[in-house]
Protein backbone atom coordinates (compact mmCIF):
# COMPACT_ATOMS: atom_id res chain seq x y z
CA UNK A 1 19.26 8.13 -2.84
CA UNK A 2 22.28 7.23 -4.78
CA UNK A 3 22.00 5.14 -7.99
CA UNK A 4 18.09 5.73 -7.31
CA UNK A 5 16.27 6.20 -10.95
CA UNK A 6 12.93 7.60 -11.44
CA UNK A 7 10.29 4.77 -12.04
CA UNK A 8 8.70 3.74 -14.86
CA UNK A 9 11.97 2.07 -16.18
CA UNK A 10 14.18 4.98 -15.96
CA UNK A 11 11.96 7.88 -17.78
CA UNK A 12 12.06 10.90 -16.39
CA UNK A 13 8.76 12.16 -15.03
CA UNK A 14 7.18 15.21 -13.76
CA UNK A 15 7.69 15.46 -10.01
CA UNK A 16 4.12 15.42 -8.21
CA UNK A 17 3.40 14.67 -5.04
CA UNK A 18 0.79 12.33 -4.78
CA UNK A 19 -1.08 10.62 -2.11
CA UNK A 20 -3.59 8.09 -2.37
CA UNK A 21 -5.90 6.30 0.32
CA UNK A 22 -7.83 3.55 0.42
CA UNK A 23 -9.74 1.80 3.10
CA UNK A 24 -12.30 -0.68 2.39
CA UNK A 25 -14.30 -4.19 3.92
CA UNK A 26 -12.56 -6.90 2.79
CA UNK A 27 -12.28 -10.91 3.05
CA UNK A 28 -8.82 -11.88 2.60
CA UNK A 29 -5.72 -12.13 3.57
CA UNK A 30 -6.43 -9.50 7.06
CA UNK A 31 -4.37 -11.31 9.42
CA UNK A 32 -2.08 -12.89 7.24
CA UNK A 33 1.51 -11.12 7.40
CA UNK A 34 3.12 -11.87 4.03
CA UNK A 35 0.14 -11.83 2.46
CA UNK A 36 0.39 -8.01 3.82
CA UNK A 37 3.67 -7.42 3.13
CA UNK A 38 3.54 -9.02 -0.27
CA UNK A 39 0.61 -6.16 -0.83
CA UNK A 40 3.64 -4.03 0.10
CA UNK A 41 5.89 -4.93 -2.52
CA UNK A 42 3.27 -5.90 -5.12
CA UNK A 43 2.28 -1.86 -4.97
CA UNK A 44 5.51 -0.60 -5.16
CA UNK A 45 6.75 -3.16 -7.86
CA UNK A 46 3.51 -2.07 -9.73
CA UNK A 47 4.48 1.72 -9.96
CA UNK A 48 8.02 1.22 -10.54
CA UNK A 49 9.20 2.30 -6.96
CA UNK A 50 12.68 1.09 -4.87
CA UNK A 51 12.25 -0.22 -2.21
CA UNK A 52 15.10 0.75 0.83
CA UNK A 53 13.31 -1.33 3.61
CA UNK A 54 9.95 -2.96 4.79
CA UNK A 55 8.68 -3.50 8.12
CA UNK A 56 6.03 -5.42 9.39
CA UNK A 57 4.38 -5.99 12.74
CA UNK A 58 1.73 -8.26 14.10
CA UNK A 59 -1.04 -6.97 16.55
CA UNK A 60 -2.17 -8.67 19.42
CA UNK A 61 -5.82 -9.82 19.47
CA UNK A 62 -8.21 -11.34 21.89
CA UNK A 63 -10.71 -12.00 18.86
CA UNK A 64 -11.41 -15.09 16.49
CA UNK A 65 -10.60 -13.24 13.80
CA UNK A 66 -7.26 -13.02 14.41
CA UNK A 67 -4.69 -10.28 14.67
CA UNK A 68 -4.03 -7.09 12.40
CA UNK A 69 -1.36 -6.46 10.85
CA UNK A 70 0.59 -3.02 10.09
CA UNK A 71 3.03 -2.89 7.36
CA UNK A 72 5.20 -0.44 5.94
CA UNK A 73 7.30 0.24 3.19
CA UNK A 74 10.07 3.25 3.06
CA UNK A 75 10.77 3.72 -1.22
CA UNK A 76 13.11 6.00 -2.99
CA UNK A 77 9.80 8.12 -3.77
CA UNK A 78 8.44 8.48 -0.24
CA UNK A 79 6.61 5.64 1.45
CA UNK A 80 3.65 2.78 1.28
CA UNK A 81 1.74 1.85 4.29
CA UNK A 82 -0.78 -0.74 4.87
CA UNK A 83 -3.16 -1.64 8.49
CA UNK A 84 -5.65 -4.37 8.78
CA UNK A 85 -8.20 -4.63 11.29
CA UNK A 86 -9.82 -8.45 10.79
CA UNK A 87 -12.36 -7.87 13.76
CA UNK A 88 -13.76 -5.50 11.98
CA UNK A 89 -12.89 -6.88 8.23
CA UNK A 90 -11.10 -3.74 7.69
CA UNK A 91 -7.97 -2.52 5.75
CA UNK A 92 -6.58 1.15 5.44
CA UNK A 93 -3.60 1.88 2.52
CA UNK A 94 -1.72 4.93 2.00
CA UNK A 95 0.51 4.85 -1.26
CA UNK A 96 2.83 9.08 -1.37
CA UNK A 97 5.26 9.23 -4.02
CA UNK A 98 7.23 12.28 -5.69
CA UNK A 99 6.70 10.72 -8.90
CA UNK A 100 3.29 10.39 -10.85
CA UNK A 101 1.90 6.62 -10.48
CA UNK A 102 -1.16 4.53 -11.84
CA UNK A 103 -4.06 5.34 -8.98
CA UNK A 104 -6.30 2.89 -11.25
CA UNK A 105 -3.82 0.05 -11.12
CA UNK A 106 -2.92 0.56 -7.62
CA UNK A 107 -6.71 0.68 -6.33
CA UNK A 108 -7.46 -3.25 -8.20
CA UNK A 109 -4.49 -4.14 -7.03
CA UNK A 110 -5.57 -3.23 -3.49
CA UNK A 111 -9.50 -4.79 -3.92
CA UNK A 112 -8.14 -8.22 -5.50
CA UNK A 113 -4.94 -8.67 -3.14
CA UNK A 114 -7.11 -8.33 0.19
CA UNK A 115 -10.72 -9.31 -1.61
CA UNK A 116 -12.35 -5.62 -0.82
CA UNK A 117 -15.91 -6.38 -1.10
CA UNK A 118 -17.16 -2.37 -0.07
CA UNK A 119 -13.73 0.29 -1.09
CA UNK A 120 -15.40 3.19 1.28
CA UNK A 121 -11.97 5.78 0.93
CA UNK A 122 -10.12 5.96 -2.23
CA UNK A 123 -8.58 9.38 -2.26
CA UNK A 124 -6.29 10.84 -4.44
CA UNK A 125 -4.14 14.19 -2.96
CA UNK A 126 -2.15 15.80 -5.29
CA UNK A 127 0.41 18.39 -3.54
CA UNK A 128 2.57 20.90 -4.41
């Protein structure tokens, strides 16, 4: 993308494609849409990734707990995704980038945004 720089405040970094995935039981924030989408931007602001567009969608629900919610970020670096599932206290998270990005960070960021009380997936994929 034009006038796109690498993150981490212009440095140049090795290109690695990496994937990470989370899923955990959590207690906050499950059927809440900005709170979602602010997850969103909160990951890619935290890795030093551009943002080109979000989208968000609310899912219907016939239970108390409200509906899911499924949002999705396209960055310069490849793309953020995030799906809640409050019936069953559930949210899944899916961070690929080209660029090399703190899987540490990114993981608390995850467990304190939606309150993951159990984090059952974190994966890291590193491709070639």
């Amino acid at each position: 993308v034009a006038g796109i720089r690498p993150p981490q405040g212009g440095h140049i970094q090795e290109r690695a494609m990496i994937e990470l995935v989370m899923d955990g039981e959590a207690t906050m924030a499950l059927s809440n849409r900005q709170a979602v989408e602010d997850w969103v931007r909160a990951a890619a602001d935290l890795a030093g990734m551009h943002i080109i567009g979000t989208q968000s969608h609310v899912l219907p629900s016939g239970h108390d707990s409200g509906p899911g919610v499924t949002a999705f970020a396209v960055i310069a670096e490849s793309h953020i995704a995030v799906h809640t599932w409050p019936e069953t206290g559930m949210v899944r998270a899916n961070i690929f980038s080209c660029y090399n990005f703190d899987v540490e960070a990114q993981v608390g960021l995850f467990t304190n945004m939606f309150g993951v009380t159990h984090l059952r997936t974190c994966q890291t994929v590193k491709r070639a």
